[in-house]
N, C-alpha and C. Protein backbone atom coordinates (compact mmCIF):
# COMPACT_ATOMS: atom_id res chain seq x y z
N UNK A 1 119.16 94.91 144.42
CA UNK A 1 119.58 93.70 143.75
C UNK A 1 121.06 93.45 143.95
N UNK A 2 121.87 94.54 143.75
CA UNK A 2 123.31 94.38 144.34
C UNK A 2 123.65 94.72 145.57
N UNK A 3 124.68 94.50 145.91
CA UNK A 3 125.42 95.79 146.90
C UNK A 3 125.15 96.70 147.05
N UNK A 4 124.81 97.67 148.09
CA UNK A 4 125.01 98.90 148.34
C UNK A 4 125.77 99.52 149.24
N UNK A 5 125.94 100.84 149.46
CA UNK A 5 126.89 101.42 149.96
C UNK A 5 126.91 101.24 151.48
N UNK A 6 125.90 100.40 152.06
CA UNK A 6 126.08 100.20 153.87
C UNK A 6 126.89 98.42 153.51
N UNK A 7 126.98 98.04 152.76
CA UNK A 7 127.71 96.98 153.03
C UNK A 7 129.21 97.11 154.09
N UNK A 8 129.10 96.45 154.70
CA UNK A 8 130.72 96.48 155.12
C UNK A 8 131.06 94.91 155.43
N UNK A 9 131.03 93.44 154.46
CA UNK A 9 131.45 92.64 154.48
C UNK A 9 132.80 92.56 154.80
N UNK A 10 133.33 93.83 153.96
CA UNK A 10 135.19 93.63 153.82
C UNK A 10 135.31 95.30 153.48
N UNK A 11 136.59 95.42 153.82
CA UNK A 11 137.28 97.10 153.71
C UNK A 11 136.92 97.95 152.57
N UNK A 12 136.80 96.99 151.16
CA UNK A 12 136.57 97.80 150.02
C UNK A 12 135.75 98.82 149.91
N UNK A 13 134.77 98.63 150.66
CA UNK A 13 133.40 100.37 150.81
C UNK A 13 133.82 101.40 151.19
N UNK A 14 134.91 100.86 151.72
CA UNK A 14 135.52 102.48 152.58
C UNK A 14 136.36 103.13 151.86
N UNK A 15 136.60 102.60 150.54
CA UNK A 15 137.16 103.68 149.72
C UNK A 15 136.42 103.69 148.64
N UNK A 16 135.80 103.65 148.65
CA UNK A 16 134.83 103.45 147.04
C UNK A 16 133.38 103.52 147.36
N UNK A 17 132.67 103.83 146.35
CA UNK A 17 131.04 103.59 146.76
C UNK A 17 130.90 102.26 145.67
N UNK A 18 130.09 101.21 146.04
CA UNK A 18 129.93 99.91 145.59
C UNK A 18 128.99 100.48 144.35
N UNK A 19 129.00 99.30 143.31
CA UNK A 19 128.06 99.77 142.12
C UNK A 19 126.67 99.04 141.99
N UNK A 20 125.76 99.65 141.51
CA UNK A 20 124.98 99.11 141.41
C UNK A 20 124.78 98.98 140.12
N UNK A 21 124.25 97.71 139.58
CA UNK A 21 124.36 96.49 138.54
C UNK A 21 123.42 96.66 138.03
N UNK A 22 122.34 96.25 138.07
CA UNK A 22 121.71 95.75 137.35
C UNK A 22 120.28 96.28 137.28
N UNK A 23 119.41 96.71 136.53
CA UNK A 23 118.03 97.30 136.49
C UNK A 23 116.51 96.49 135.75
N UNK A 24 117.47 94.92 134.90
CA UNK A 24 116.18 94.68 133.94
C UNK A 24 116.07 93.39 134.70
N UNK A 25 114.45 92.85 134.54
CA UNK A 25 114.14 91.27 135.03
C UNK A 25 113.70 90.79 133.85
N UNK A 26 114.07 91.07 133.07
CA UNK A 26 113.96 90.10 131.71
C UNK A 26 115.29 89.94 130.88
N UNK A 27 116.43 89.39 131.77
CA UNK A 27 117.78 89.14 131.39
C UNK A 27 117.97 87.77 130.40
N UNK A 28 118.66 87.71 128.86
CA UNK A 28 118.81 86.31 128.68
C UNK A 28 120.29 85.97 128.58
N UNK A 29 121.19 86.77 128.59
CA UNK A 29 122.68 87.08 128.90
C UNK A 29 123.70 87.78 129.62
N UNK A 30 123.83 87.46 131.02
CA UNK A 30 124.43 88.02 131.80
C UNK A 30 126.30 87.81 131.65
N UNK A 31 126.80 88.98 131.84
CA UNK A 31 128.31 89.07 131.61
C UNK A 31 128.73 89.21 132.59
N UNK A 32 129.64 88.47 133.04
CA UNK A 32 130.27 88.87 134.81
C UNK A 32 131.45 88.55 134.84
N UNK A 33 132.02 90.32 135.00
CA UNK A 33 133.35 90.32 134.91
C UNK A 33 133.94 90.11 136.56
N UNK A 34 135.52 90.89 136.89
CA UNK A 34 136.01 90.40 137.89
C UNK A 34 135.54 91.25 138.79
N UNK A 35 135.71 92.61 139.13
CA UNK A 35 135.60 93.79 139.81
C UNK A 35 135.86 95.03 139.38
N UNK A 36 134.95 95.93 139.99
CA UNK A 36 134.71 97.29 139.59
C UNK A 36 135.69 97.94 139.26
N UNK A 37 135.68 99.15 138.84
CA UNK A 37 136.96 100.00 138.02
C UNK A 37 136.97 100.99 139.02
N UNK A 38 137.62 101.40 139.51
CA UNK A 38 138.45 102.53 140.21
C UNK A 38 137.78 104.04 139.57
N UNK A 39 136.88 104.53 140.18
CA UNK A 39 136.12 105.42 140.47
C UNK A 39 136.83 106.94 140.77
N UNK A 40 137.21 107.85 139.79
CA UNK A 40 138.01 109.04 140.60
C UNK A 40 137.08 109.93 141.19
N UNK A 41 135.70 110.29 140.74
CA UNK A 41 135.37 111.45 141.19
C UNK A 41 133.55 110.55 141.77
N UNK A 42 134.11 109.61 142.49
CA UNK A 42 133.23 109.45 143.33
C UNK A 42 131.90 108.77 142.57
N UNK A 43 131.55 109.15 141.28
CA UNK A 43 130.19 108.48 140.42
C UNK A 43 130.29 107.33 140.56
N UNK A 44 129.00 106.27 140.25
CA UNK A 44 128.46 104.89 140.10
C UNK A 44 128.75 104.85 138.52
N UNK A 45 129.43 103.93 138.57
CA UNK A 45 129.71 103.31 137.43
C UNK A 45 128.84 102.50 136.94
N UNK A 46 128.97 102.34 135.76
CA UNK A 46 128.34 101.07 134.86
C UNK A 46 129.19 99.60 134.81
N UNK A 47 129.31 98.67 134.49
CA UNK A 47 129.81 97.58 135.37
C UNK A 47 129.96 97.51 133.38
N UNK A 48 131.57 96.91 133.17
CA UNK A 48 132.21 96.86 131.89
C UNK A 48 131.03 97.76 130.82
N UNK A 49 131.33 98.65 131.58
CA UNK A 49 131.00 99.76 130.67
C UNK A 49 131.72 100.02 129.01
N UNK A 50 130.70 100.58 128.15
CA UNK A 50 131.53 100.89 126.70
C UNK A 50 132.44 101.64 127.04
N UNK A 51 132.59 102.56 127.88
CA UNK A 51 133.64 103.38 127.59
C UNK A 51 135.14 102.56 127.80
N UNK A 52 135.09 101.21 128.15
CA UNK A 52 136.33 100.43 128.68
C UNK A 52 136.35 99.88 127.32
N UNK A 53 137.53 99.08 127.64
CA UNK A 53 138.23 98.33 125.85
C UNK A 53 137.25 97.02 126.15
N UNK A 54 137.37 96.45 127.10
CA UNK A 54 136.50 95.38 127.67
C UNK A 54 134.71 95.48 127.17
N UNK A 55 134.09 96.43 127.59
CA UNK A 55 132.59 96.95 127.59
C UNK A 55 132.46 97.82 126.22
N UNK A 56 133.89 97.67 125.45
CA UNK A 56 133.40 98.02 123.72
C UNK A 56 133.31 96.38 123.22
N UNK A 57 133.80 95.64 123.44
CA UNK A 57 133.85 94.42 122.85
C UNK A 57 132.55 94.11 123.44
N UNK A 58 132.47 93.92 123.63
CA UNK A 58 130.69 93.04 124.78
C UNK A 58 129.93 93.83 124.22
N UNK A 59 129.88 95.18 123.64
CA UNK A 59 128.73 96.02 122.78
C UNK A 59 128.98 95.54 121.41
N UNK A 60 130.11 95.08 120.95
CA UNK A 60 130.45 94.60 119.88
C UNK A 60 129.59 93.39 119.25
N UNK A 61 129.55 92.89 120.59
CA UNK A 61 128.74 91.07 120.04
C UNK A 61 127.16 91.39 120.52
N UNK A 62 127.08 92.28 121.21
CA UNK A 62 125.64 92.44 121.65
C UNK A 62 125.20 93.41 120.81
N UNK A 63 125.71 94.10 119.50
CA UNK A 63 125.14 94.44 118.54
C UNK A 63 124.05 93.79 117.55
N UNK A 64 125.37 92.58 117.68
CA UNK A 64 124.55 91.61 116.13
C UNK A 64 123.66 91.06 116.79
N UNK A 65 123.19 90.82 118.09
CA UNK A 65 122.30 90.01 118.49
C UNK A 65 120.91 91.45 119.04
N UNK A 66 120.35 91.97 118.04
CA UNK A 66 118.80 92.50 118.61
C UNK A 66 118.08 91.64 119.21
N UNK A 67 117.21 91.70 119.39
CA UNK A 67 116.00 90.72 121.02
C UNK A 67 116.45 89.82 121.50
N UNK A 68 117.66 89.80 121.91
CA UNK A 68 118.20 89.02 123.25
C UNK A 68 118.68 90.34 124.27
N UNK A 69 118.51 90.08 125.45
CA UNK A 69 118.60 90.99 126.56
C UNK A 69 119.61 90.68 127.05
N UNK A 70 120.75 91.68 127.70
CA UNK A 70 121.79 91.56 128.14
C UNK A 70 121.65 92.10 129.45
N UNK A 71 123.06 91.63 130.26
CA UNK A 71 123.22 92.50 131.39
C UNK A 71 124.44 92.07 132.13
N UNK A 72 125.08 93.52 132.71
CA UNK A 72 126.53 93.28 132.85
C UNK A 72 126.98 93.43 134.41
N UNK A 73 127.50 92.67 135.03
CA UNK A 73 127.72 93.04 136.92
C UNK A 73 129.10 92.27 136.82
N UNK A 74 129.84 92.59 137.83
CA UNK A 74 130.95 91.86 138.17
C UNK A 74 131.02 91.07 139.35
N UNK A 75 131.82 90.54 139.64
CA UNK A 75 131.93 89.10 140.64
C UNK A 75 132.48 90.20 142.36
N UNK A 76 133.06 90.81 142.00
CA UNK A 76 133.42 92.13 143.30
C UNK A 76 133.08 93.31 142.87
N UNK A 77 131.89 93.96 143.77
CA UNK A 77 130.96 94.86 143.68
C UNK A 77 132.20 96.14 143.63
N UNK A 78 132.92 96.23 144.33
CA UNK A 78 133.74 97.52 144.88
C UNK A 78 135.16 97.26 143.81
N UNK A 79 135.91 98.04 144.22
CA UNK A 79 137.42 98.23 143.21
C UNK A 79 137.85 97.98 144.27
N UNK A 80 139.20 96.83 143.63
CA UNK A 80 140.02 96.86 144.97
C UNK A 80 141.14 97.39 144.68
N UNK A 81 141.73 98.11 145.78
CA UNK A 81 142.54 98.92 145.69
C UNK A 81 143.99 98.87 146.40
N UNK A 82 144.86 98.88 145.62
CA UNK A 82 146.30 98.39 146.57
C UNK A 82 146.96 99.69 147.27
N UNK A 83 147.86 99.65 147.86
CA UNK A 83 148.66 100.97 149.17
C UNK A 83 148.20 102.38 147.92
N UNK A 84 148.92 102.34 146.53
CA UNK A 84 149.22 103.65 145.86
C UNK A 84 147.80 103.77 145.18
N UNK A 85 146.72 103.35 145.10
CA UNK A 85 145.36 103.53 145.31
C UNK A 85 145.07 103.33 143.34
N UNK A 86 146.06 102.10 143.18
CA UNK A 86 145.74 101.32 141.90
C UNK A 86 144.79 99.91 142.19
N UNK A 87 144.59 99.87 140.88
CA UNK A 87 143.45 98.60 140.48
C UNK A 87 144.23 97.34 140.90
N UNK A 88 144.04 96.39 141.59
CA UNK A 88 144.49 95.10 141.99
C UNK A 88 143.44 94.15 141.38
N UNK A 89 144.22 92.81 141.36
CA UNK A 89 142.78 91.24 141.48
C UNK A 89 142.64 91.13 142.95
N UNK A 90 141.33 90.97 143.20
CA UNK A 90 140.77 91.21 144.41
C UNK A 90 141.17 89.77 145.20
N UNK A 91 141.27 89.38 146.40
CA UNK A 91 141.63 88.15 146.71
C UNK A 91 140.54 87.41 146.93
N UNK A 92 140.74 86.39 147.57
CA UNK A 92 139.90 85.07 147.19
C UNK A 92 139.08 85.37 148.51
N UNK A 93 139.04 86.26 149.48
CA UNK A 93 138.34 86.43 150.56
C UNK A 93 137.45 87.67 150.31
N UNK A 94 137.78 88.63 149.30
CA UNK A 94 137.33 89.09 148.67
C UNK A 94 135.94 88.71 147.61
N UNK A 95 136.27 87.92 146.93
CA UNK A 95 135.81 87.21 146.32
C UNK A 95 134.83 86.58 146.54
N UNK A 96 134.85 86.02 148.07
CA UNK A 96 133.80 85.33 148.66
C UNK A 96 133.10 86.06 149.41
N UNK A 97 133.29 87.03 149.77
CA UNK A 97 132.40 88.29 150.32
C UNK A 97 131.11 89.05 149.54
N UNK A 98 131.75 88.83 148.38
CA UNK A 98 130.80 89.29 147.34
C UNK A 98 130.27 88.23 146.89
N UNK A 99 130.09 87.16 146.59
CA UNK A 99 129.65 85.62 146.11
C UNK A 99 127.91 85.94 146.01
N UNK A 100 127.67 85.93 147.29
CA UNK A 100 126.38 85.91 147.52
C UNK A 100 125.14 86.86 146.69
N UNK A 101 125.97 88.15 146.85
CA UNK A 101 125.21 88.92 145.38
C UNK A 101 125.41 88.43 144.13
N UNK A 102 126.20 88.05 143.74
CA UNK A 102 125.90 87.60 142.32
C UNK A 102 125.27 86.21 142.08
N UNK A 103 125.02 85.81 143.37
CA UNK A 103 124.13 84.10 143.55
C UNK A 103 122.78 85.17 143.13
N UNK A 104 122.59 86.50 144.07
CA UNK A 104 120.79 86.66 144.45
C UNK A 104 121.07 87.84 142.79
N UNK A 105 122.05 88.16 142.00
CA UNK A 105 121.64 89.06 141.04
C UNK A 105 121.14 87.77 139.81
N UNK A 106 121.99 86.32 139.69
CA UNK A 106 121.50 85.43 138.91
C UNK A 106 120.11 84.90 139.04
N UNK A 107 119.90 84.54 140.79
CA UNK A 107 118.52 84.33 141.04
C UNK A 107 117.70 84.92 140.51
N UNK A 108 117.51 86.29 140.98
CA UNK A 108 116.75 87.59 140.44
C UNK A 108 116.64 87.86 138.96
N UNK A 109 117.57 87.21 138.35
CA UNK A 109 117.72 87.74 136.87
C UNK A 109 116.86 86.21 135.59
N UNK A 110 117.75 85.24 136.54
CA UNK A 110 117.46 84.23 135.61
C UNK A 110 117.82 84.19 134.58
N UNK A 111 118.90 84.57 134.18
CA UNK A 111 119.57 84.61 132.76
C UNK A 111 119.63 83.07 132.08
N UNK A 112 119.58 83.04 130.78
CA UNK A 112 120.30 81.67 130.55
C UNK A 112 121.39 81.06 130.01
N UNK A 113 122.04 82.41 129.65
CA UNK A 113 122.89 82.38 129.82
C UNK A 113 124.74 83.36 130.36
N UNK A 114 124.98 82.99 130.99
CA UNK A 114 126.25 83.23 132.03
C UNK A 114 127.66 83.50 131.43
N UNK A 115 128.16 84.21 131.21
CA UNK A 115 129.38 84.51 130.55
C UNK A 115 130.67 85.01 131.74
N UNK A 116 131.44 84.11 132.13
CA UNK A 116 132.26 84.63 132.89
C UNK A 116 133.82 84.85 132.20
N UNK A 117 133.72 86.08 132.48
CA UNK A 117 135.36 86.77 131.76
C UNK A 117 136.26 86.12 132.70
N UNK A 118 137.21 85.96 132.00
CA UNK A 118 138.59 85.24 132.31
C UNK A 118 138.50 84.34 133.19
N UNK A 119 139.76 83.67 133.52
CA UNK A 119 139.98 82.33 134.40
C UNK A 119 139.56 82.93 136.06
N UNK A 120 140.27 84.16 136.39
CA UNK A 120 140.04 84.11 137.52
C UNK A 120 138.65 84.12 137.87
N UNK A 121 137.26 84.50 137.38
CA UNK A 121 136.01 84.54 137.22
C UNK A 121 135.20 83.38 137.07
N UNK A 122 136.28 82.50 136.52
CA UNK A 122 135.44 81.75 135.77
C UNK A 122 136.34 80.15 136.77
N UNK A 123 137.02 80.26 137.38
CA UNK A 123 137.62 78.85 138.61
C UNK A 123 136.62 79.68 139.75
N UNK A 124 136.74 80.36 140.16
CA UNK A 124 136.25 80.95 141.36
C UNK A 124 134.88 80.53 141.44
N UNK A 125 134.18 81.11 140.08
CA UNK A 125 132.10 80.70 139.94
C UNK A 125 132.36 79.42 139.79
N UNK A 126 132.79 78.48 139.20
CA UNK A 126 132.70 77.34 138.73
C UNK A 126 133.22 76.04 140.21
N UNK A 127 134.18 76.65 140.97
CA UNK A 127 134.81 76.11 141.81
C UNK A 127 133.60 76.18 143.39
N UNK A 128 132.78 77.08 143.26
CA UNK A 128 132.14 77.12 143.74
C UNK A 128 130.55 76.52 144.08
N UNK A 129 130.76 76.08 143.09
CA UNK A 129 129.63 75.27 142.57
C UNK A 129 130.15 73.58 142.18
N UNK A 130 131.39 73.38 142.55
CA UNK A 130 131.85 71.95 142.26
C UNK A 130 132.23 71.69 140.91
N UNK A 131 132.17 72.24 140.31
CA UNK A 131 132.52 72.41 139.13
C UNK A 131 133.81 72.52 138.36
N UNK A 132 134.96 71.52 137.63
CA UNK A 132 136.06 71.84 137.75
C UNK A 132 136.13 72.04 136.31
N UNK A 133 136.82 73.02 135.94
CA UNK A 133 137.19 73.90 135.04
C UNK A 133 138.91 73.71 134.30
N UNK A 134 139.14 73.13 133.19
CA UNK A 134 140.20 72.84 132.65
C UNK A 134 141.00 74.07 131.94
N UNK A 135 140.41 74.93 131.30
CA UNK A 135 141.17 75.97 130.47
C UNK A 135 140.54 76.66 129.80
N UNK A 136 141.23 77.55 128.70
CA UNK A 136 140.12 77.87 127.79
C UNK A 136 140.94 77.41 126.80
N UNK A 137 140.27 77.57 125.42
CA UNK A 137 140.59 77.14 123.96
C UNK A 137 141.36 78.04 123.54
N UNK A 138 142.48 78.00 122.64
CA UNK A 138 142.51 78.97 122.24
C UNK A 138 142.13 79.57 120.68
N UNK A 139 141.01 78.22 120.84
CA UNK A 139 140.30 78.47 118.90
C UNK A 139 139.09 79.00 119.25
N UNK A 140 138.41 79.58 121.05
CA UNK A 140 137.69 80.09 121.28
C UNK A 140 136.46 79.26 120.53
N UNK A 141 136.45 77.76 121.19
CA UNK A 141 135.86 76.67 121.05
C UNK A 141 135.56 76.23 122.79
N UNK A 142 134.44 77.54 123.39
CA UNK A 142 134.71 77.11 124.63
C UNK A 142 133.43 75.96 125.42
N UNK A 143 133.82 75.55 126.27
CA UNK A 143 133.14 74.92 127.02
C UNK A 143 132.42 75.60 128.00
N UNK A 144 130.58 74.73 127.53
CA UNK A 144 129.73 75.25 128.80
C UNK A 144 129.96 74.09 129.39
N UNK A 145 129.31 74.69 130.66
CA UNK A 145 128.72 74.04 131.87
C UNK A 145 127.26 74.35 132.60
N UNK A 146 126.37 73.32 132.64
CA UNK A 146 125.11 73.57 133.14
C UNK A 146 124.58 73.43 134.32
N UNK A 147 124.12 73.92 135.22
CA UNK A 147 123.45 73.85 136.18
C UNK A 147 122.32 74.22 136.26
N UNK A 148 121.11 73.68 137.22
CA UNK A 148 119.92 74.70 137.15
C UNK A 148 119.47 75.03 135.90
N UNK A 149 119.36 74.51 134.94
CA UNK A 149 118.77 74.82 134.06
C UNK A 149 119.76 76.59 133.09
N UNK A 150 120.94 76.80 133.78
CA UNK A 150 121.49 78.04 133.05
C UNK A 150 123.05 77.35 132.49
N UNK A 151 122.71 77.96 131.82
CA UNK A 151 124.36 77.82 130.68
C UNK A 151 125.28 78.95 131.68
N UNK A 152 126.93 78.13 131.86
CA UNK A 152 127.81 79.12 132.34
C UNK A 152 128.87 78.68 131.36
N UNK A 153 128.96 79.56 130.52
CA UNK A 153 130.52 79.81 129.79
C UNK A 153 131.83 80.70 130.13
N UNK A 154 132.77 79.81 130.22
CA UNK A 154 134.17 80.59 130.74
C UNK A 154 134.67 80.71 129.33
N UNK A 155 134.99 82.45 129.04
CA UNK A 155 135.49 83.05 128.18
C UNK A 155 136.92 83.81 128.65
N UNK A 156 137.64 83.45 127.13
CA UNK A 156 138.90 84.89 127.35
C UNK A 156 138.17 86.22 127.78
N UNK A 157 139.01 87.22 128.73
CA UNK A 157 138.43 88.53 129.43
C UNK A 157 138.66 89.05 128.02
N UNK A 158 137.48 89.70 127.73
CA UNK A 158 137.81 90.79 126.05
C UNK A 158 138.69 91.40 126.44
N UNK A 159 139.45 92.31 127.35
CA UNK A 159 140.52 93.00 127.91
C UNK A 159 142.12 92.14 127.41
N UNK A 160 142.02 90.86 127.55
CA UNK A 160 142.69 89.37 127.12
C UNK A 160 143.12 89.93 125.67
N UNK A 161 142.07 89.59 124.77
CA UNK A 161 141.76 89.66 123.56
C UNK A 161 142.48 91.38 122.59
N UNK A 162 141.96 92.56 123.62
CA UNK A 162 142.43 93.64 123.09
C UNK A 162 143.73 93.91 123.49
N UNK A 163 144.21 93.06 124.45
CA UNK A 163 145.86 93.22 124.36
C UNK A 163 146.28 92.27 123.54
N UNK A 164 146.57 91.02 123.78
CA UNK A 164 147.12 90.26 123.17
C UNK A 164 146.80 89.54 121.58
N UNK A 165 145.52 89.31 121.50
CA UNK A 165 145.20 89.06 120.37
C UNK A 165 143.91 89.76 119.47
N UNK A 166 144.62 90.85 119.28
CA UNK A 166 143.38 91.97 118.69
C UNK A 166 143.30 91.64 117.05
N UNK A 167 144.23 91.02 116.62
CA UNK A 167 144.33 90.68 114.99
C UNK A 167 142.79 89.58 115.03
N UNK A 168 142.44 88.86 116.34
CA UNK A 168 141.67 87.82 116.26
C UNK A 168 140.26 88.28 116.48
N UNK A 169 139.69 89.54 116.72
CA UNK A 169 139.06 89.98 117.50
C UNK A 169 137.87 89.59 116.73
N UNK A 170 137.95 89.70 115.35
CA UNK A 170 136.66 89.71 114.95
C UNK A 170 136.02 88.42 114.77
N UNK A 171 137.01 87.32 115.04
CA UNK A 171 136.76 85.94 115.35
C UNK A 171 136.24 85.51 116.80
N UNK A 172 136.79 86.10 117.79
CA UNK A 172 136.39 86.10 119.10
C UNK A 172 134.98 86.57 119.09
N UNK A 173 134.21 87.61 118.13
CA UNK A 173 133.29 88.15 118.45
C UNK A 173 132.42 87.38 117.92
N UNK A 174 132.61 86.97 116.79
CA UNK A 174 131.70 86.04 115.93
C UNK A 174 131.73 84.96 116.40
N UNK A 175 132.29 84.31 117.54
CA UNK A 175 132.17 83.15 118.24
C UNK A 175 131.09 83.36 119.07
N UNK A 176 131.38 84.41 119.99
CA UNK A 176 130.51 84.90 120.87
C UNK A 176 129.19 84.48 120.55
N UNK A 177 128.86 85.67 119.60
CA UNK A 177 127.83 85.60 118.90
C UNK A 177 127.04 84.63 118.56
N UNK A 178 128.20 83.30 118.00
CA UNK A 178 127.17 82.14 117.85
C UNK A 178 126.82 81.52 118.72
N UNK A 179 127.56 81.22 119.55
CA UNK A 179 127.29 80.56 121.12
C UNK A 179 125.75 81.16 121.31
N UNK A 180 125.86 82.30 121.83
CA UNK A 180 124.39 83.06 121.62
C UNK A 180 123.17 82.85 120.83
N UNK A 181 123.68 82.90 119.22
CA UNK A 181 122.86 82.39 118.56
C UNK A 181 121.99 81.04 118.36
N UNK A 182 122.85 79.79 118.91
CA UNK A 182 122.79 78.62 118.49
C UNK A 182 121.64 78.28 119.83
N UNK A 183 121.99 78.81 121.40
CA UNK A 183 121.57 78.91 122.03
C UNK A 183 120.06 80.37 122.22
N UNK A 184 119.54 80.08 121.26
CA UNK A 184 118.43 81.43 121.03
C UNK A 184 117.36 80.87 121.22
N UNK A 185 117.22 79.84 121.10
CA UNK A 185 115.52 78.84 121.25
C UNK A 185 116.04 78.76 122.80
N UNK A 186 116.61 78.34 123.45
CA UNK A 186 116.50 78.22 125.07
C UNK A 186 116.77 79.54 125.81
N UNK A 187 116.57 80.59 125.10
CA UNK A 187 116.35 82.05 125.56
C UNK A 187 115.13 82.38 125.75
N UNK A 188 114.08 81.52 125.13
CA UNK A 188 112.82 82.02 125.27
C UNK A 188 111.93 81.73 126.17
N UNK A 189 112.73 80.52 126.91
CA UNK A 189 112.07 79.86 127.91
C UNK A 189 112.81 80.69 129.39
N UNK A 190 112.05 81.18 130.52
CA UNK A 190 112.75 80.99 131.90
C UNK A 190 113.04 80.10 132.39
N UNK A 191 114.33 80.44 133.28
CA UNK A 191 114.71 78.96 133.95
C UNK A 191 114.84 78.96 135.81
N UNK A 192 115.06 78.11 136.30
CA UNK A 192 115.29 78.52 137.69
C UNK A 192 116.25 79.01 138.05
N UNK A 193 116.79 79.75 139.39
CA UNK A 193 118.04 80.07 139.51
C UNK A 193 119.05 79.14 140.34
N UNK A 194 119.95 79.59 141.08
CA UNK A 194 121.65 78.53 141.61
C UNK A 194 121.07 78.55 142.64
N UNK A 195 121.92 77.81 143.73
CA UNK A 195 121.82 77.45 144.89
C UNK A 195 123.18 78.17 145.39
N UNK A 196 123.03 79.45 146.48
CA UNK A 196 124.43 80.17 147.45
C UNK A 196 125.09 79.17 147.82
């Protein structure tokens, strides 16, 4: 369903083993962050995993919500990695190298709804699809956008949130949440998937 380790679109495989995403076909909330985390001892990661400040918040809001199905992949399968073999934002050629899996992990998944962390995630999916994208709120009053029958919401990166505004957090979450909630009757239905 994702990437695997014979990919060689772009350089990133050759220092990293790519992750693999995703395991359920009964998805109704997919989270898609930017790119993978920097791997020291070689294991497959979990894609905004709890153990990150990022993948505690996203367990945070996917607490209060029992029987809705989640699932978490990022927009660049691999970590990208700069000269001293730190975490970078992956570039926009980057970016488009990986595109195509997360077209066939949405296909495959059918979520209905799409959560893309931060701006750079969220111009890139959206820009790609024609779609032009103004900002975010900062009363976390955000704007969807529909296609295909799936909801795509551009959210602050929880990473955003646990640096800068952690006094707000439990407001950010309870937003989340309702977005989710309010949207719970069109969870029950499947929908079609995007067009690459």
């Amino acid at each position: 369903m994702a990437c695997d380790n014979n990919c060689s679109a772009c350089i990133l495989n050759e220092d990293q083993h790519t992750l693999i995403t995703l395991n359920s076909l009964d998805i109704d909330v997919l989270w898609v962050g930017l790119s993978a985390k920097k791997q020291k001892d070689g294991s497959i990661a979990i894609p905004l995993s709890p153990d990150t400040n990022t993948g505690r918040i996203i367990q945070k809001v996917e607490l209060g919500l029992e029987g809705c199905n989640f699932a978490k992949t990022n927009l660049v399968k691999c970590a990208p990695l700069d000269k001293n073999d730190k975490l970078r934002y992956p570039t926009n050629k980057e970016m488009n190298f990986c595109y195509h899996f997360l077209v066939d992990e949405i296909n495959d998944l059918r979520p209905k709804i799409v959560f893309l962390l931060g701006l750079n995630v969220a111009n890139f999916v959206l820009n790609k699809n024609r779609i032009k994208h103004v900002g975010l709120d900062s009363e976390y009053n955000y704007a969807n956008y529909k296609w295909e029958n799936i909801i795509f919401i551009p959210i602050h990166h929880p990473s955003f949130i646990h640096i800068y505004k952690r006094k707000q957090l439990d407001v950010y979450v309870e937003k989340l949440q309702n977005i989710i909630f309010d949207n719970f009757n069109i969870l029950k239905t499947k929908v079609p998937g995007i067009a690459s």
